[in-house]
Structures are given as structure tokens and as C-alpha cells.
Protein backbone atom coordinates (compact mmCIF):
# COMPACT_ATOMS: atom_id res chain seq x y z
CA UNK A 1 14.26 1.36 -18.34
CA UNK A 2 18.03 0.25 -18.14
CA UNK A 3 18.78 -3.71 -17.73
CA UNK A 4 19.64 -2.80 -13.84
CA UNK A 5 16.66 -1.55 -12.77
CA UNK A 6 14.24 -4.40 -13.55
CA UNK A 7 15.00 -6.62 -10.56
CA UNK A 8 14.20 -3.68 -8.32
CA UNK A 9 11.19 -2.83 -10.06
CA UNK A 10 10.37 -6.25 -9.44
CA UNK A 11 11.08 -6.11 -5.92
CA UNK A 12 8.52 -3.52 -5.48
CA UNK A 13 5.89 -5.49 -7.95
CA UNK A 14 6.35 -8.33 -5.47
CA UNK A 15 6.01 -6.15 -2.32
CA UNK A 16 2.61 -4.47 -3.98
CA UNK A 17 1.32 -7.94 -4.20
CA UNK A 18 2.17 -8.51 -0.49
CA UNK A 19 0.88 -5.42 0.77
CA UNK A 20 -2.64 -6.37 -1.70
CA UNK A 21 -2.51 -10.02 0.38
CA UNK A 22 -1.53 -8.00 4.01
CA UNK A 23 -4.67 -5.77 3.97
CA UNK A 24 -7.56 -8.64 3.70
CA UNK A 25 -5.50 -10.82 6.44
CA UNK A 26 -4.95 -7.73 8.70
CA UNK A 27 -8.36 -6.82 8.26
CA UNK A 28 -9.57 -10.85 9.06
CA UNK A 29 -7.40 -11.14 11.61
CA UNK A 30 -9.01 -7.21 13.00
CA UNK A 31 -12.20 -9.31 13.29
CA UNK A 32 -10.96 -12.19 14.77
CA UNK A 33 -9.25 -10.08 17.39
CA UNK A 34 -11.84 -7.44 17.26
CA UNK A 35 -9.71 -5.00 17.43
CA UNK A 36 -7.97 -3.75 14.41
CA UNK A 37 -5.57 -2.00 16.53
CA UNK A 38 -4.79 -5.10 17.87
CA UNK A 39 -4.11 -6.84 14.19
CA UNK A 40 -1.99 -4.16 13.45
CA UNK A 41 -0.01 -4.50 16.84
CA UNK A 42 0.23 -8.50 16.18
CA UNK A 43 0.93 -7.69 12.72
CA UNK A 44 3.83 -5.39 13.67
CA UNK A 45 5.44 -8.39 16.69
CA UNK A 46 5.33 -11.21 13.10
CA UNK A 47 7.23 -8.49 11.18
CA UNK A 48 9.59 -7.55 13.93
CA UNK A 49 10.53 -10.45 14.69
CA UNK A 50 11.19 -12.26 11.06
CA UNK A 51 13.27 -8.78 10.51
CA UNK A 52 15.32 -9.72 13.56
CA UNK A 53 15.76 -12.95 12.48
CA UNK A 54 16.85 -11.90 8.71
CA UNK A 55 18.93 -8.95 9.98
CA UNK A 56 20.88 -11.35 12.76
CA UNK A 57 21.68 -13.74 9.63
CA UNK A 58 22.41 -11.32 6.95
CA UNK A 59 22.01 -8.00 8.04
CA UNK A 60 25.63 -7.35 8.64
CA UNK A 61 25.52 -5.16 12.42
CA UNK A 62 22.68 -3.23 11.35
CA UNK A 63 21.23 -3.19 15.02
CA UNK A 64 24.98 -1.60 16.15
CA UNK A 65 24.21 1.56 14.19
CA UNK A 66 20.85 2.24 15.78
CA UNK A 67 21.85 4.82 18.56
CA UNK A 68 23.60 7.02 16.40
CA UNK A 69 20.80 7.98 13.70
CA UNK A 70 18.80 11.00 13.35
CA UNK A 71 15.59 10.76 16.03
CA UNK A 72 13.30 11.47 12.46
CA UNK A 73 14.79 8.73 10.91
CA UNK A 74 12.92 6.53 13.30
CA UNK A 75 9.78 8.14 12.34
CA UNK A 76 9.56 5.09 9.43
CA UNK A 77 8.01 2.47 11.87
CA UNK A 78 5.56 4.60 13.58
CA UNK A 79 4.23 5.28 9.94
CA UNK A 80 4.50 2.07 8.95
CA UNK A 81 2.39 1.46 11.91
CA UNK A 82 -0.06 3.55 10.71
CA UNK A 83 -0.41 2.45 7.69
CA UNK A 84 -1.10 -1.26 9.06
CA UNK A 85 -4.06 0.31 11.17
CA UNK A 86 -5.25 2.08 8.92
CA UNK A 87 -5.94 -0.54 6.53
CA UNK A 88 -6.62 -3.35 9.01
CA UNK A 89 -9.41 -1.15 10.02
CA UNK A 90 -10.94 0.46 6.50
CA UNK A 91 -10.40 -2.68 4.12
CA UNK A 92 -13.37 -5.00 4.90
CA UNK A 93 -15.39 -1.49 4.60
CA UNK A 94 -13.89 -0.45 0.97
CA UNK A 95 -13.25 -3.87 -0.34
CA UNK A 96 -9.40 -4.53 -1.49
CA UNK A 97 -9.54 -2.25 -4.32
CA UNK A 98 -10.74 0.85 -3.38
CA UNK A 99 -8.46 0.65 0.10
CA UNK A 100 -5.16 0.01 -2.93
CA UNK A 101 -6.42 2.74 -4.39
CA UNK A 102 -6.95 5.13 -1.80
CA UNK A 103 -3.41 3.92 -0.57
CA UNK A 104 -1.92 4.62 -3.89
CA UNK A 105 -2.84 8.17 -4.25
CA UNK A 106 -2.30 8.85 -1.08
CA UNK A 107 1.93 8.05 -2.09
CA UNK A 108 1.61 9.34 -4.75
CA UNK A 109 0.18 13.00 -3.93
CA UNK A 110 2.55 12.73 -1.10
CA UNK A 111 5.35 11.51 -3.43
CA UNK A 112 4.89 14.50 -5.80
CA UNK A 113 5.84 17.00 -2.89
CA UNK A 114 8.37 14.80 -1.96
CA UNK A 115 10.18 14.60 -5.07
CA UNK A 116 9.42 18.48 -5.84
CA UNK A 117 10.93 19.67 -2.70
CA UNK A 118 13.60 16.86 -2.22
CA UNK A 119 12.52 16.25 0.93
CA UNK A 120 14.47 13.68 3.07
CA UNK A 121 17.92 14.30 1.02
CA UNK A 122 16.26 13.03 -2.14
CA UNK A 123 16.77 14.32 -5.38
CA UNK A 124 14.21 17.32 -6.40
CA UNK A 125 12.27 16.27 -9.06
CA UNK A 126 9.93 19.32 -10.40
CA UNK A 127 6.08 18.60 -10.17
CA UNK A 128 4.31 18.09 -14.09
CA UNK A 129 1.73 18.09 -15.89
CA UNK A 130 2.35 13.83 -16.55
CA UNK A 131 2.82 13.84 -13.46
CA UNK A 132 -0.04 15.79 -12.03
CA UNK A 133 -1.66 13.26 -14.72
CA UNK A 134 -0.95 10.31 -13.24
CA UNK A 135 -1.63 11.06 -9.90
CA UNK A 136 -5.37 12.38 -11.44
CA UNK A 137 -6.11 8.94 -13.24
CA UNK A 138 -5.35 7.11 -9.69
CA UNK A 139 -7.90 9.65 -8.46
CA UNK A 140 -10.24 8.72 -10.53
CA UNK A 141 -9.63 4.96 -10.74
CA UNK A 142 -10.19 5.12 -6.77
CA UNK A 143 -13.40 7.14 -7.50
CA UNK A 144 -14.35 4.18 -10.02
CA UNK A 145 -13.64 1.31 -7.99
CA UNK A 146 -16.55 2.69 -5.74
CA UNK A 147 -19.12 2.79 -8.52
């Protein structure tokens, strides 16, 4: 891995660990509300509006630009969305680890079409047998984590 590329990689590491943190609070603050739906909405309104708040101090316009994207590009949030549910609602079920783990190979099977098609304007990037690998250990690591 070239010099460059180890403070993003550490970017992500750091977000991994927030999103391992996110689930259990989500899913604490589901019960609280009782309504996961409801954590995940609340959830949503914190993010929003620290983004605001970053993007109005640093984010250089970003808001200006808004009306002239691609309608699919906006698709991000309502997945994002979903993914909040989604966990808020399954983690105090699976426990932290299995609902990582079922989160992880679910990007990463959907990743390896992604990548392999070069969907999105990405660079294609053929499907492997490493590949096909790793995505098989996480399988079975989430498989594991429930034994």
C-alpha cells in the first residue's frame, strides 16, 4: 500500500469503529423509543444536522450544487436510511457481531458486482477467485459468530 493511502484507510478504520459504536446506541435508543424506526429517524435529524453545521463551516457551497445532480445520486441517503433501520432494529437480536458481519458481506457481495460491472462510473474490476475468497471467509465468519 503506497504512503498516500494510509490516512484514508484510516479514515475508513475509524468510521468501522463508529458504525460498530452506532448499531448498539441505535438499537438502545430503538428501545427507549420503542420504535426502531423512530431511532433511525432521530438518528438521521443528529446526523443531518452536525453535516449542516460542518458543511456551512467548511464545506465550501456544497448545498448550491444540490439542484443540478442526477435524481439517483440522491438515492445515497435513502440507503443510508436503510441501513440505520435495519440495524437499529436486528442488532439487540444478533448481538454486535453477527449484525457487522452480516453488514459486511452484505458490501462486500454487493461490492463484487459493483466493481465487476463498474457500476456508478467506477472502475471495472473483474470478479476472482481471492476475491470470491474473501467474500466466502466473511460468510463463514458471520456463520461462526452465531455458533
Amino acid at each position: 500500500m503506497t504512503q498516500g493511502a494510509w490516512l484514508p484507510v484510516l479514515l475508513v478504520v475509524c468510521g468501522g469503529m463508529a458504525i460498530a459504536v452506532q448499531a448498539p446506541v441505535n438499537a438502545a435508543l430503538g428501545k427507549t423509543l420503542q420504535s426502531p424506526l423512530g431511532a433511525a429517524a432521530v438518528s438521521f435529524g443528529v446526523g443531518f444536522a452536525c453535516l449542516t453545521a460542518l458543511t456551512l463551516v467548511w464545506g465550501g457551497g456544497g448545498f448550491s450544487r444540490v439542484g443540478g445532480v442526477p435524481a439517483w445520486q440522491l438515492l445515497g441517503g435513502s440507503l443510508g436510511a436503510f441501513y440505520v433501520w435495519a440495524m437499529a432494529a436486528s442488532t439487540s437480536a444478533l448481538g454486535v457481531v453477527t449484525a457487522l458481519a452480516a453488514l459486511i458481506l452484505g458490501q462486500l457481495g454487493a461490492a463484487l458486482l459493483i466493481d465487476h460491472f463498474g457500476a456508478f462510473g467506477l472502475t471495472e474490476q473483474p470478479i476472482t477467485l481471492k476475491r470470491i475468497a474473501a467474500v466466502t471467509l466473511v460468510a463463514a465468519g458471520l456463520l461462526l459468530s452465531r455458533s
